[in-house]
N, C-alpha and C. Protein backbone atom coordinates (compact mmCIF):
# COMPACT_ATOMS: atom_id res chain seq x y z
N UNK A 1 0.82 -1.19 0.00
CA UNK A 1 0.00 0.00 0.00
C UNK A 1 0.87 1.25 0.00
N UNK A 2 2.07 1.02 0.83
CA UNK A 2 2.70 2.08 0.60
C UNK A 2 3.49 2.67 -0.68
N UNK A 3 4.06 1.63 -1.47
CA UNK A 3 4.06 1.92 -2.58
C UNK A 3 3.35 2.51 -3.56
N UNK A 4 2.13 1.97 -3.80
CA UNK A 4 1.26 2.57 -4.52
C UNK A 4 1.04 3.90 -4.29
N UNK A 5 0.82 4.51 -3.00
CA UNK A 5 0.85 5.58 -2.72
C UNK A 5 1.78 7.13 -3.22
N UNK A 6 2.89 5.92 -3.05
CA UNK A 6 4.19 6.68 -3.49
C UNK A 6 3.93 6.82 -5.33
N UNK A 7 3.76 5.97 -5.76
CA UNK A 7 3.44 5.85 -7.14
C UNK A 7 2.38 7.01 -7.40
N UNK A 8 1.11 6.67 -6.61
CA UNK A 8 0.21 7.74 -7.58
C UNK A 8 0.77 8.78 -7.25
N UNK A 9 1.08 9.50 -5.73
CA UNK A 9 1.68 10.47 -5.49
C UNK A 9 2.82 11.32 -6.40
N UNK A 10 4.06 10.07 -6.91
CA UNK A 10 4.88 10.75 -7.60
C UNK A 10 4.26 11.23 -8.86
N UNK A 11 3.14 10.42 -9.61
CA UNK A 11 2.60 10.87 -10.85
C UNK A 11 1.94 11.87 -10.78
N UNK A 12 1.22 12.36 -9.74
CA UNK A 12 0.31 13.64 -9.41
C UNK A 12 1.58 14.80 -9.53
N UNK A 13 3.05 14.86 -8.55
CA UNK A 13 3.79 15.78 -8.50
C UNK A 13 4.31 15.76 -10.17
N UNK A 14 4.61 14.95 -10.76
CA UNK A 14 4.50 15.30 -12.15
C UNK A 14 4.06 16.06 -12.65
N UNK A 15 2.63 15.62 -12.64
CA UNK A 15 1.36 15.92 -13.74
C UNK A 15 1.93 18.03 -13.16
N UNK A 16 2.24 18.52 -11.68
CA UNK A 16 1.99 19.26 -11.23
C UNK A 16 3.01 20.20 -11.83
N UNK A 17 4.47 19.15 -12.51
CA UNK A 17 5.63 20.37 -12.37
C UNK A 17 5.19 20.35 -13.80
N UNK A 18 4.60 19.26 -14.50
CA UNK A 18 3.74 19.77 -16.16
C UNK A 18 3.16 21.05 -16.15
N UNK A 19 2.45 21.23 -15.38
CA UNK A 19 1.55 22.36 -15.16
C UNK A 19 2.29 23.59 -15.36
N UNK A 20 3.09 23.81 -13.81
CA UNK A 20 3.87 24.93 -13.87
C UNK A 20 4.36 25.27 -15.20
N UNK A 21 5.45 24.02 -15.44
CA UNK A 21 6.33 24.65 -16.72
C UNK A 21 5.78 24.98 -18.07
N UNK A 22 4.46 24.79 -18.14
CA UNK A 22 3.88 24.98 -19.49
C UNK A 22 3.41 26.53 -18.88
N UNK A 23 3.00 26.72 -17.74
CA UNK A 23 3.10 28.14 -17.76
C UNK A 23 3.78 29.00 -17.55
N UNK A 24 5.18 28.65 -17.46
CA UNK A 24 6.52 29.65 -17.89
C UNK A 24 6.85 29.53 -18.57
N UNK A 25 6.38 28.49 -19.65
CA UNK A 25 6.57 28.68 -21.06
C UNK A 25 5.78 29.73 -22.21
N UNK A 26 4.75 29.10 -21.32
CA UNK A 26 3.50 29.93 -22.69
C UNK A 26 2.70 30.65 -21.32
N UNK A 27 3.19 31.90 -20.80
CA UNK A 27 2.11 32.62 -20.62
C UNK A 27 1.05 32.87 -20.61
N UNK A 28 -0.25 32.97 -19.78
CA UNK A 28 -1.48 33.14 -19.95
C UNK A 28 -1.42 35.22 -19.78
N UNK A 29 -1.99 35.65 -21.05
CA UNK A 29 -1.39 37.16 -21.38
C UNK A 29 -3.45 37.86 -20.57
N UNK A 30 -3.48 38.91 -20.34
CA UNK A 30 -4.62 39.38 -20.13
C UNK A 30 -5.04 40.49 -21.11
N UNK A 31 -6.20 40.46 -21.46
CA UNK A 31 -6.60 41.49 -22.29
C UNK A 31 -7.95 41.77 -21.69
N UNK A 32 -8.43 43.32 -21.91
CA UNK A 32 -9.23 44.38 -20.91
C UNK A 32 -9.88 44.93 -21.80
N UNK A 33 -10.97 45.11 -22.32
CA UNK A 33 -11.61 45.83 -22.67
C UNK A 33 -12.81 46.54 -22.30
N UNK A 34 -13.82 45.93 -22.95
CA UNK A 34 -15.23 45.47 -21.99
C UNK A 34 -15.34 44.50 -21.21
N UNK A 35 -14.85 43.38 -21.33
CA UNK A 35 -14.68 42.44 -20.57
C UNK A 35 -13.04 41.81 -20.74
N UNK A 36 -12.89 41.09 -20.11
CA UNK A 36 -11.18 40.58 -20.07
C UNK A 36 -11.40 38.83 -19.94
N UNK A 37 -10.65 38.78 -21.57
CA UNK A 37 -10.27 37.91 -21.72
C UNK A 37 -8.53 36.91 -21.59
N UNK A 38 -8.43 36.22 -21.46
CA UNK A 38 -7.63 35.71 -21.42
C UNK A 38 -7.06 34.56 -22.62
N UNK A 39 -5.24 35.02 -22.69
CA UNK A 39 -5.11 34.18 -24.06
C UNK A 39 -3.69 33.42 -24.05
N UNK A 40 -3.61 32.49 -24.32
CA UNK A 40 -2.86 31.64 -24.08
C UNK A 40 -1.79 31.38 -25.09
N UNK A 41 -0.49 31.46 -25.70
CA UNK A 41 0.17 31.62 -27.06
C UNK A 41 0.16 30.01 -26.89
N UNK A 42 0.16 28.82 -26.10
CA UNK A 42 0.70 27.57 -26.22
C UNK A 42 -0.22 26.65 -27.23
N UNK A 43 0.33 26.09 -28.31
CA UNK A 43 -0.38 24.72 -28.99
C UNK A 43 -1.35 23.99 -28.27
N UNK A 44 -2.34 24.03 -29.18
CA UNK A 44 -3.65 23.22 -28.39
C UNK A 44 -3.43 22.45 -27.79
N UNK A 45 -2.42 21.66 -28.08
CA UNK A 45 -2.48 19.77 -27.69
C UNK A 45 -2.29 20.54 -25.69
N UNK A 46 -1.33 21.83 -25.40
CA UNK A 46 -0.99 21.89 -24.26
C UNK A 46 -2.00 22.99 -23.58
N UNK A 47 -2.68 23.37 -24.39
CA UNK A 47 -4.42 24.02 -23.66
C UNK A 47 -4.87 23.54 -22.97
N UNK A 48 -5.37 21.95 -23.37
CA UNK A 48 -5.86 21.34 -22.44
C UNK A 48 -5.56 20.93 -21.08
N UNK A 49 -4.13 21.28 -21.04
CA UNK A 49 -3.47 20.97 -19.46
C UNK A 49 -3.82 22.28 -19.04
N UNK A 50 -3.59 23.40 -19.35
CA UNK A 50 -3.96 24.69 -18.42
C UNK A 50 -5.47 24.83 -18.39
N UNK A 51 -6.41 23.96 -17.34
CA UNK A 51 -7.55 24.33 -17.02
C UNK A 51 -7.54 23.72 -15.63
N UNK A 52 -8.44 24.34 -14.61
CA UNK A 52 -8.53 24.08 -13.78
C UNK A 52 -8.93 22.89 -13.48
N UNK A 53 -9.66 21.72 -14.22
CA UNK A 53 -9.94 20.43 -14.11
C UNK A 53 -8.85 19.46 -13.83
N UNK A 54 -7.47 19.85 -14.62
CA UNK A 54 -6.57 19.21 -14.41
C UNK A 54 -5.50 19.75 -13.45
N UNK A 55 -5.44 20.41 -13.08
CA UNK A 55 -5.23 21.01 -11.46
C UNK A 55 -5.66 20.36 -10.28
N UNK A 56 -7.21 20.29 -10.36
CA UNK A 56 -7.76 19.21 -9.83
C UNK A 56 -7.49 18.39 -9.53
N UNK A 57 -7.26 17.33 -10.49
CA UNK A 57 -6.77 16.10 -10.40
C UNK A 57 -5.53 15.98 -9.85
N UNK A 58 -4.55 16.47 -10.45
CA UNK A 58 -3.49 16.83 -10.00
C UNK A 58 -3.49 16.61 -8.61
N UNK A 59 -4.28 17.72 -7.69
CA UNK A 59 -4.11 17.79 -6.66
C UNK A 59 -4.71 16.21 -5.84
N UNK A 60 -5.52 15.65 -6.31
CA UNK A 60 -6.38 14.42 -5.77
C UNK A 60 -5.85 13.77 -5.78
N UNK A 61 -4.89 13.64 -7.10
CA UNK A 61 -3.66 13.01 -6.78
C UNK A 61 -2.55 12.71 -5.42
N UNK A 62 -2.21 13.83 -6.08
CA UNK A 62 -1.06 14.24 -4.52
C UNK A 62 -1.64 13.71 -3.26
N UNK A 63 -2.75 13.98 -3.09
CA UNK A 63 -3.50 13.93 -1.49
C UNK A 63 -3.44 12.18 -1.27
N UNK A 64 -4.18 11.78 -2.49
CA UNK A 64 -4.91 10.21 -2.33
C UNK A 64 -3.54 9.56 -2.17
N UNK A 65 -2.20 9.61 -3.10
CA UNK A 65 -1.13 9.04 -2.70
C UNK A 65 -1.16 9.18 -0.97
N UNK A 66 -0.32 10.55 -0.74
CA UNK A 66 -0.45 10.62 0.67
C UNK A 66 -1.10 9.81 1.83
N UNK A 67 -2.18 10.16 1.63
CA UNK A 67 -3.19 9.30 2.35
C UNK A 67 -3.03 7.75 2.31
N UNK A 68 -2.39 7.04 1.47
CA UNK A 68 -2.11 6.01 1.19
C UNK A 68 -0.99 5.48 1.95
N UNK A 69 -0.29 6.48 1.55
CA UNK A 69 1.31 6.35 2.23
C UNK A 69 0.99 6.19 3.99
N UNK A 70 -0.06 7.39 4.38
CA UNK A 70 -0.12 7.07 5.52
C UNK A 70 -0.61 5.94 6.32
N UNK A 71 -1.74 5.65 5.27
CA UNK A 71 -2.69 4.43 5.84
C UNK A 71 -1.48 3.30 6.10
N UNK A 72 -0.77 3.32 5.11
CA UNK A 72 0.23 1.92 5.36
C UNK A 72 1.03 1.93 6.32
N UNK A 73 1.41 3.30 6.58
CA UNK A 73 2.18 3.59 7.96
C UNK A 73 2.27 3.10 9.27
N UNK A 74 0.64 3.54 8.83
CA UNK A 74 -0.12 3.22 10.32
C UNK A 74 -0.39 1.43 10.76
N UNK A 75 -0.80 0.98 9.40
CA UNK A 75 -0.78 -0.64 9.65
C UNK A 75 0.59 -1.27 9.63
N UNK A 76 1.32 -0.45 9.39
CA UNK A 76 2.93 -0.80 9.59
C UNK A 76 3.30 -1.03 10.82
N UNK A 77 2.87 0.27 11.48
CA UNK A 77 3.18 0.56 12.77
C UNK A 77 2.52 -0.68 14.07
N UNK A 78 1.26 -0.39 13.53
CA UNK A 78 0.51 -1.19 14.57
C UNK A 78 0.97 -2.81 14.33
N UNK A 79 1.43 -3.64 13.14
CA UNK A 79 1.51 -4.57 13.08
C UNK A 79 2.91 -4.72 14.10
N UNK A 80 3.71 -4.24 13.49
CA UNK A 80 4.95 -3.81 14.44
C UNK A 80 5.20 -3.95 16.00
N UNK A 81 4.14 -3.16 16.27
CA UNK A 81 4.28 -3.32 17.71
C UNK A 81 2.83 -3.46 18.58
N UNK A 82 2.57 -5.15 17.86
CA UNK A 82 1.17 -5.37 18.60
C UNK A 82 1.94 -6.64 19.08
């Protein structure tokens, strides 16, 4: 269990430094008019990573590993010293 944890976990911190670096790559620029839009210079295929859905996940990621990691901890522990 603890592994797995570690696994989804490391794939979530991935998915996360994906994130970042596509946005110090390609800028999200602001434009103001009547209303303010927002525009992105990066290739579609990498649009789809800059939305908050996959942030999301991302983060559910990170956590559910964690949580994993801990759960095993804990039955680590207790097996340990029962």
């Amino acid at each position: 269990m603890i592994k797995l944890g570690a696994v989804i976990s490391t794939i979530g911190v991935s998915m996360l430094i994906l994130f970042g670096f596509i946005l110090l790559l390609f800028p999200v620029t602001k434009v103001c008019e009547k209303t303010c839009d927002y525009i992105v210079d990066a290739p579609n295929l990498l649009i789809q990573v800059i939305n908050p859905l996959f942030l999301f996940i991302t983060l559910i990621l990170i956590s559910s590993g964690v949580f994993l990691i801990r759960i095993g901890n804990r039955q680590l522990y207790k097996n340990k010293f029962s």
